[in-house]
Protein backbone atom coordinates (compact mmCIF):
# COMPACT_ATOMS: atom_id res chain seq x y z
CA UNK A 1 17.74 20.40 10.58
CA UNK A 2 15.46 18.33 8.85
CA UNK A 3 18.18 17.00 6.41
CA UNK A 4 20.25 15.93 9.05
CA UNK A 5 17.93 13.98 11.05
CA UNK A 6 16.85 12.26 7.81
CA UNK A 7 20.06 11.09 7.39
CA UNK A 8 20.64 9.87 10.70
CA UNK A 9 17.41 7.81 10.29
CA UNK A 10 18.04 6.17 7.41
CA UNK A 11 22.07 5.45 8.07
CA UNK A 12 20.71 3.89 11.43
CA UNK A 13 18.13 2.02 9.94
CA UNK A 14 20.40 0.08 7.50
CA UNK A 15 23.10 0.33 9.52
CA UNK A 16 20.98 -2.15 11.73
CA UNK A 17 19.24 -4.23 9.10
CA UNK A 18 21.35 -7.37 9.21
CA UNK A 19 20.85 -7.68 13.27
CA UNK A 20 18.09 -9.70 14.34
CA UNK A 21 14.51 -8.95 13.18
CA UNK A 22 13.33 -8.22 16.93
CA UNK A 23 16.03 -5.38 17.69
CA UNK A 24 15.77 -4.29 14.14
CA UNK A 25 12.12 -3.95 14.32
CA UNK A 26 12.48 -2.30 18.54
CA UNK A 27 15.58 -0.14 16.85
CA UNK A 28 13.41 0.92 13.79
CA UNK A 29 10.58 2.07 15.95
CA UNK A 30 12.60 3.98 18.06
CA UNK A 31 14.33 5.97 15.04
CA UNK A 32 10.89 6.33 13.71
CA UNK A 33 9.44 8.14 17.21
CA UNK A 34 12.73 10.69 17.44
CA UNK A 35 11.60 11.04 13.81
CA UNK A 36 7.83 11.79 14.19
CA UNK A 37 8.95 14.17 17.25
CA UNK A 38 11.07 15.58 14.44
CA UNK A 39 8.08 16.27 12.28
CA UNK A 40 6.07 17.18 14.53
CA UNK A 41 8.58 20.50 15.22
CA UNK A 42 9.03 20.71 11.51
CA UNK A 43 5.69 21.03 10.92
CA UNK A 44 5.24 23.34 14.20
CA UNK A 45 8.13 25.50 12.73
CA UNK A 46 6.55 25.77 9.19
CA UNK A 47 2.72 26.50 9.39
CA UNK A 48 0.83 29.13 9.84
CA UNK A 49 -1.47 28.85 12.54
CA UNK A 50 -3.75 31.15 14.71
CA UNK A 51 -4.28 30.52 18.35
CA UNK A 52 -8.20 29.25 17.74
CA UNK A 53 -6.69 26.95 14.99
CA UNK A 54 -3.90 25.14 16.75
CA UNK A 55 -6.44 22.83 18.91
CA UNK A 56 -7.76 21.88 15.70
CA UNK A 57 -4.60 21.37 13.42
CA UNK A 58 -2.79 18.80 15.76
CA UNK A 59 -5.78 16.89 16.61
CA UNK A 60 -6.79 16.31 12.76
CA UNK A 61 -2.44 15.54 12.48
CA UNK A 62 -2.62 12.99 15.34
CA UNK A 63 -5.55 11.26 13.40
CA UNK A 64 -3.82 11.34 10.33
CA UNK A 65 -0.02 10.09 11.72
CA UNK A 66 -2.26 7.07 13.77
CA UNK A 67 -3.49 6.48 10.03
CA UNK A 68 -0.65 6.57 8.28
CA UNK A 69 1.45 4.09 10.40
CA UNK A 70 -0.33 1.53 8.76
CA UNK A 71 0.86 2.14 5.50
CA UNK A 72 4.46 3.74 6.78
CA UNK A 73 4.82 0.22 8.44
CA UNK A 74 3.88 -1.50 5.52
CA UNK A 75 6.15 0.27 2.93
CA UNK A 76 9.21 -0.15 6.09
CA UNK A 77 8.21 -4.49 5.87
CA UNK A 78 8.46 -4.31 2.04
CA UNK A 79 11.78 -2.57 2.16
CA UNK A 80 13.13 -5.06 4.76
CA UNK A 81 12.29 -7.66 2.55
CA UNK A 82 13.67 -6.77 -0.32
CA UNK A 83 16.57 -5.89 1.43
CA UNK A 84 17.24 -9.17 3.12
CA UNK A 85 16.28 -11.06 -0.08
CA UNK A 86 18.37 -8.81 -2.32
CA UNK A 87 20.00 -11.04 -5.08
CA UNK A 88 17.67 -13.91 -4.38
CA UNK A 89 15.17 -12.32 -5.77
CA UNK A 90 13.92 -13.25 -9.18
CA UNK A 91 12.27 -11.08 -11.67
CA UNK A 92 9.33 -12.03 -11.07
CA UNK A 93 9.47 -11.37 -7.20
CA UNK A 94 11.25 -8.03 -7.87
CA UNK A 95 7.70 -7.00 -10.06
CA UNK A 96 5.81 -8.17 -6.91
CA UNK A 97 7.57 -6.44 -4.70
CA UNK A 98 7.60 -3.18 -7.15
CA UNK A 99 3.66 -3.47 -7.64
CA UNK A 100 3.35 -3.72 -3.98
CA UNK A 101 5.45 -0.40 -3.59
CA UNK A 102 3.37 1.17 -5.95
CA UNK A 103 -0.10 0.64 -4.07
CA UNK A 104 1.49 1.41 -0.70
CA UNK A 105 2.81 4.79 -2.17
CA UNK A 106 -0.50 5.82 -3.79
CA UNK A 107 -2.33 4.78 -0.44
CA UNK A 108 0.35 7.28 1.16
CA UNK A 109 -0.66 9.81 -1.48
CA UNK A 110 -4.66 9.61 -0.83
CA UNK A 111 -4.12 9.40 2.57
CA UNK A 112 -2.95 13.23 2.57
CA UNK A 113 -5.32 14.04 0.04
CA UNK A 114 -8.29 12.59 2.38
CA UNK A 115 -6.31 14.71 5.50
CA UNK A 116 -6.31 18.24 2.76
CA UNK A 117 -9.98 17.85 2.53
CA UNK A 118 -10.49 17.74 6.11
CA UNK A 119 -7.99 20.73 7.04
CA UNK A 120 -10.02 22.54 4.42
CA UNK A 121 -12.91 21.68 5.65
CA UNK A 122 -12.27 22.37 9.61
CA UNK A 123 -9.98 25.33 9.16
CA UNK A 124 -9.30 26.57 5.85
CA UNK A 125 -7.80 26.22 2.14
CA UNK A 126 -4.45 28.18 3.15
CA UNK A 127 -3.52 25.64 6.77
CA UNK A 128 -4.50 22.87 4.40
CA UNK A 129 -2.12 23.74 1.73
CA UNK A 130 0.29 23.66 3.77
CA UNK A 131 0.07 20.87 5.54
CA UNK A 132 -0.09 19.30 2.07
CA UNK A 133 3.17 21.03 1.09
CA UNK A 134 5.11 20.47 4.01
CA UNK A 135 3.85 16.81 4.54
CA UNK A 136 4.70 16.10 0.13
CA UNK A 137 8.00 18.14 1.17
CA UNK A 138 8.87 15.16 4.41
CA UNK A 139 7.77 12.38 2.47
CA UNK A 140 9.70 13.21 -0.72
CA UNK A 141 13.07 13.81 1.51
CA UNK A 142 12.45 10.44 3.39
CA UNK A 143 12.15 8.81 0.20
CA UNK A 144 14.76 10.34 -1.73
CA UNK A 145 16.90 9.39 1.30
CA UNK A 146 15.96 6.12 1.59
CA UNK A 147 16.74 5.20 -2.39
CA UNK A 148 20.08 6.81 -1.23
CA UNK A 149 20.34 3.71 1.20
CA UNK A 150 19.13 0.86 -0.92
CA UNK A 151 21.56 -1.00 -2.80
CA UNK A 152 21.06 -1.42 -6.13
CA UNK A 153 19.22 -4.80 -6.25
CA UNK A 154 20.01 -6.86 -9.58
CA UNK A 155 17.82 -10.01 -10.01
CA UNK A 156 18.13 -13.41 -10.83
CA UNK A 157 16.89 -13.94 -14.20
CA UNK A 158 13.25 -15.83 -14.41
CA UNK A 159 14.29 -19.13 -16.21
């Protein structure tokens, strides 16, 4: 289930790239919503919870997915651009960009490491893990699928 709605996501978001930027961006954020629903039953469907700990799990989640749109948006407004600019860019640019990428993905990373701690601390070492697993599990599919996506971007040599 989870495979499939990944793809759909990411054919629909670059299926829509070249269209203006305000669809693309109202398009995009309607993918992403049927997406986080998505999650949000993946997740559902996946941990363990008892009754006195699922009050607690999805509040902590719904903190942590209002924290992480920051960085989800940021990492969807690099891709765009690099996108768009594809064979314009110059080396240079392309190690920007790729530096960029880096610190948005190990903001990502901390992010659930910060959200671990708290699960741990709230409810226990086991719900954490698994939010940890399952959420490492989502976020390496999404990325896998959108490499899948990207064209290969060559660029222009730095004279």
């Amino acid at each position: 289930m989870m495979k499939k709605l990944l793809y759909v996501f990411i054919l629909c978001s670059f299926a829509i790239l070249p269209a203006n930027a305000q669809n693309t961006d109202q398009e995009i954020g309607l993918i992403g919503s049927i997406l986080k629903s998505e999650i949000k039953v993946f997740f559902a469907q996946n941990i363990e919870l008892k009754t006195n700990e699922s009050e607690t799990f999805w509040s902590i989640y719904d903190q942590y997915e209002s924290d992480l749109r920051t960085t989800s948006n940021q990492r969807i407004d690099l891709l765009k651009r690099i996108i768009e600019k594809g064979d314009e860019l110059t080396e240079k640019d392309l190690d920007s960009k790729i530096s960029e990428l880096n610190k948005i993905s190990k903001k990502r990373i901390d992010l659930r490491y910060k959200y671990y701690k708290l699960y741990k601390k709230k409810i226990n070492v086991k719900v954490a893990s698994q939010f940890y697993q399952i959420d490492s599990y989502i976020f390496t599919h999404i990325s896998a699928a959108l490499n899948e996506g990207i064209p290969l971007i060559i660029p222009k040599t730095d004279e």
